[in-house]
C-alpha atoms as a PDB file:
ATOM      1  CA  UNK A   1      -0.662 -12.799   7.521  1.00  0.00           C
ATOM      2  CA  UNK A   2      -2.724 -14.669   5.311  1.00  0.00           C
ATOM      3  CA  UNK A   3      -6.233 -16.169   6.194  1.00  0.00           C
ATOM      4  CA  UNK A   4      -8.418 -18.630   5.452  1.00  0.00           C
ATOM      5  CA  UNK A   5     -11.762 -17.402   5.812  1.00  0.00           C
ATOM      6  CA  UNK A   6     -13.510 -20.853   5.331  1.00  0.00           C
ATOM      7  CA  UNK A   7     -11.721 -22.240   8.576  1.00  0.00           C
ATOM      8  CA  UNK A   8     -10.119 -18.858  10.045  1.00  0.00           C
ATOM      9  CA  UNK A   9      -6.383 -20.575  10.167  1.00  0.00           C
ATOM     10  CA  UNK A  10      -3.432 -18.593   9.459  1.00  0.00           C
ATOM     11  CA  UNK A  11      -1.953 -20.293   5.707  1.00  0.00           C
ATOM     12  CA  UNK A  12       0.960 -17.822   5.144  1.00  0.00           C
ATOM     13  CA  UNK A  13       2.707 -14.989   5.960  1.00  0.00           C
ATOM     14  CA  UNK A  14       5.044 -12.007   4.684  1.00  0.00           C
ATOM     15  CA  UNK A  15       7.958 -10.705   5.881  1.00  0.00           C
ATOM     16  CA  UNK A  16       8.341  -6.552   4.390  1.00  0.00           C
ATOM     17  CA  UNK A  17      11.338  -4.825   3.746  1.00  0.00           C
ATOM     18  CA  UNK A  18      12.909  -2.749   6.405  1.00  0.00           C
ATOM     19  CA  UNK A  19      10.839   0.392   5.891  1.00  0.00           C
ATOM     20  CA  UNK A  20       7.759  -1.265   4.464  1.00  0.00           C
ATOM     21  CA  UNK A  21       6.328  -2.719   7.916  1.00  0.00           C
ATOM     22  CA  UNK A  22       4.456   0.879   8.718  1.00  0.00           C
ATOM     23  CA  UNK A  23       0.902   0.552   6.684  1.00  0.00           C
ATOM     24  CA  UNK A  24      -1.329   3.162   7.087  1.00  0.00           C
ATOM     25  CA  UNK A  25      -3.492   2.395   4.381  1.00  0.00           C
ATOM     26  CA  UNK A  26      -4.791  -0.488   1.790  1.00  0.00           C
ATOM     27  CA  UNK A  27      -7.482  -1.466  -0.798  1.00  0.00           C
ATOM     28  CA  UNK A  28      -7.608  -4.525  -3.041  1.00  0.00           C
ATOM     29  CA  UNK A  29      -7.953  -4.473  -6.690  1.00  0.00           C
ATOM     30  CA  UNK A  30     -10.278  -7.995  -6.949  1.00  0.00           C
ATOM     31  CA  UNK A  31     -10.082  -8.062 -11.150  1.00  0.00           C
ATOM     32  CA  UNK A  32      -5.871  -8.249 -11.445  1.00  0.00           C
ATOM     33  CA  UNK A  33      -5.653  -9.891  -7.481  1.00  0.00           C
ATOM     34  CA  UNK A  34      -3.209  -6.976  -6.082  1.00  0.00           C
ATOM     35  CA  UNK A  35      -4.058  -5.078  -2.581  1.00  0.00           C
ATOM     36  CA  UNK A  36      -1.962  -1.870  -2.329  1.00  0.00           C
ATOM     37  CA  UNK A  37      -0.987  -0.588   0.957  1.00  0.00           C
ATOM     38  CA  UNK A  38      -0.012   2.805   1.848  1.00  0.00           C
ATOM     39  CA  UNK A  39       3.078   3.398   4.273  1.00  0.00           C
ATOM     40  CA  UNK A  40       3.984   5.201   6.982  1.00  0.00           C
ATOM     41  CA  UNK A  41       7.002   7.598   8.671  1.00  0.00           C
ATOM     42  CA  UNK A  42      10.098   6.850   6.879  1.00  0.00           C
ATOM     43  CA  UNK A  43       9.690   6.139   3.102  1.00  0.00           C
ATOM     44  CA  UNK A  44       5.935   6.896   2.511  1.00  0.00           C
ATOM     45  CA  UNK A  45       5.402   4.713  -0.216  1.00  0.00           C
ATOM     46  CA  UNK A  46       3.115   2.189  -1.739  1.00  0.00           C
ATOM     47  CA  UNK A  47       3.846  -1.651  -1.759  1.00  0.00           C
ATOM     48  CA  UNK A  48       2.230  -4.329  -4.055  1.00  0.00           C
ATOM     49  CA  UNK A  49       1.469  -7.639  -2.882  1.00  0.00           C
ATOM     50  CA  UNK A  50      -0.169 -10.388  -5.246  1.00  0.00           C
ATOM     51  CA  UNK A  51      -2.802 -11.796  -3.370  1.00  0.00           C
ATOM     52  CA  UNK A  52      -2.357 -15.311  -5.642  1.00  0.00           C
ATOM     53  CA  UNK A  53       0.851 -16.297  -4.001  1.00  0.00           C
ATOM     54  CA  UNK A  54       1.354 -13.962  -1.221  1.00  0.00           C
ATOM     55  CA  UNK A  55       4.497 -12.019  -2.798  1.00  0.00           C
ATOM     56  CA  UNK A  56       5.221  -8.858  -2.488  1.00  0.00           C
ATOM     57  CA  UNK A  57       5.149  -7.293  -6.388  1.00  0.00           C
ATOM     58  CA  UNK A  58       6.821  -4.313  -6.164  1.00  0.00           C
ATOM     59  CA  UNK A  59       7.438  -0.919  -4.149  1.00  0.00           C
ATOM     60  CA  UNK A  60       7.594   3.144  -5.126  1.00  0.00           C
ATOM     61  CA  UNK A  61       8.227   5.611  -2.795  1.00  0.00           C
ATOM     62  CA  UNK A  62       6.188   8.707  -3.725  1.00  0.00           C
ATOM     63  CA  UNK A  63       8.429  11.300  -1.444  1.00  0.00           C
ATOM     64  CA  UNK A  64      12.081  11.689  -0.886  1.00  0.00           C
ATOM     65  CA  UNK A  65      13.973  12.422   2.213  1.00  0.00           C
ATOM     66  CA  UNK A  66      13.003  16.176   2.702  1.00  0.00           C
ATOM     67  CA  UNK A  67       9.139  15.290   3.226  1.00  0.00           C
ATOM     68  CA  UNK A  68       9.925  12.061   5.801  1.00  0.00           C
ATOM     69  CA  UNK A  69       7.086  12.377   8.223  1.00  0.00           C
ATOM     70  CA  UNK A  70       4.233  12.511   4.923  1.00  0.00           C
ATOM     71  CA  UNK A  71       2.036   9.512   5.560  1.00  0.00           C
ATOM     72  CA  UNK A  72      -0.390   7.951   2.875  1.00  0.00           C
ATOM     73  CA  UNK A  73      -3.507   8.119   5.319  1.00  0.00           C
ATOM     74  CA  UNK A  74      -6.272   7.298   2.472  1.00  0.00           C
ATOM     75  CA  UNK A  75      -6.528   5.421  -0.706  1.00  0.00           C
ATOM     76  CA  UNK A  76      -9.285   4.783  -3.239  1.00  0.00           C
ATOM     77  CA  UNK A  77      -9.377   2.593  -6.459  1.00  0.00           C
ATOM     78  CA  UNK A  78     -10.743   3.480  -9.520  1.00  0.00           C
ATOM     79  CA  UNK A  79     -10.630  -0.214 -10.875  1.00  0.00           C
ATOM     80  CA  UNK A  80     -12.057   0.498 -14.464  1.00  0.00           C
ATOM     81  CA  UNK A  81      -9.395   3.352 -15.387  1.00  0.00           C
ATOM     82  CA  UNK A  82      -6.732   1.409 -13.347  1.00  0.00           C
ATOM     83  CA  UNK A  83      -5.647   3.981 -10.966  1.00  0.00           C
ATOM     84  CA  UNK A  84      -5.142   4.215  -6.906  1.00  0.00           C
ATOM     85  CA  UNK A  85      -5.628   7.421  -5.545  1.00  0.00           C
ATOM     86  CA  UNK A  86      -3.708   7.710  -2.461  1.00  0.00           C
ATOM     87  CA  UNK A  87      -3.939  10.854   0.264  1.00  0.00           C
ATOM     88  CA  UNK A  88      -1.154  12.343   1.955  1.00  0.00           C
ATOM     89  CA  UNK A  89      -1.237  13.809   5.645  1.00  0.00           C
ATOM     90  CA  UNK A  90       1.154  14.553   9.039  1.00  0.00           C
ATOM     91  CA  UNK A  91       3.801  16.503   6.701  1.00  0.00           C
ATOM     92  CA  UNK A  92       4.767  19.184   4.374  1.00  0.00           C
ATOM     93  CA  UNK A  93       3.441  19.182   1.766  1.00  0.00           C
ATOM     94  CA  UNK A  94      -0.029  17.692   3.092  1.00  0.00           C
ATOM     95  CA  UNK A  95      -2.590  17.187   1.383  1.00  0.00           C
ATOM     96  CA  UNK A  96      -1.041  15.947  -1.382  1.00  0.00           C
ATOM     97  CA  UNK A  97      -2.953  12.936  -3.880  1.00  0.00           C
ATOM     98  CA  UNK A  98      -1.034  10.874  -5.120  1.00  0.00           C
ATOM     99  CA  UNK A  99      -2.001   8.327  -8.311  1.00  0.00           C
ATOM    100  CA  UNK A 100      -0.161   4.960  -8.747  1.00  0.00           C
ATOM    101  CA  UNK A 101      -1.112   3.363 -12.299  1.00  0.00           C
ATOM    102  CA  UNK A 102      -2.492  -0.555 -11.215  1.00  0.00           C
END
């Protein structure tokens, strides 16, 4: 759902891919206008949405079929290198950081 914050009314929305709806974690690169959100059970992977028009930009999935109950539980940006750090957890293996190039 998209928001504006001057009035608080709902201006769009976004309907995910089956498998994509489970987000356990997000941040926002403000310079290129992406937000990155980390999945859940399933297909842990990472989804791209462009924040201009509300699109969803592209998908990886960063574990196959033998690891399906990884979640990405934490992400951090490192906007000037143009990397997003995200951290796996709930699985084998855990603990597992994953980068995604922005």
């Amino acid at each position: 759902m998209k928001i504006q914050l001057a009035s608080l009314r709902e201006v769009g929305s976004l309907t995910l891919k089956q498998g994509e709806a489970e987000m356990r974690s997000a941040v926002i690169d403000i310079s290129n206008g992406f937000a990155y959100f980390g999945l859940g059970l399933g297909h842990p992977g990472v989804v791209r949405i462009d924040l201009a028009n509300f699109t969803e930009a592209g998908t990886v999935f960063v574990f196959t079929d033998a690891y399906p109950n990884n979640v990405l539980l934490s992400v951090v940006i490192d906007s000037h290198h143009g990397y997003a750090y995200f951290g796996s957890g709930g699985g084998r293996p855990a603990g597992v950081v994953i980068r995604i190039s922005l």
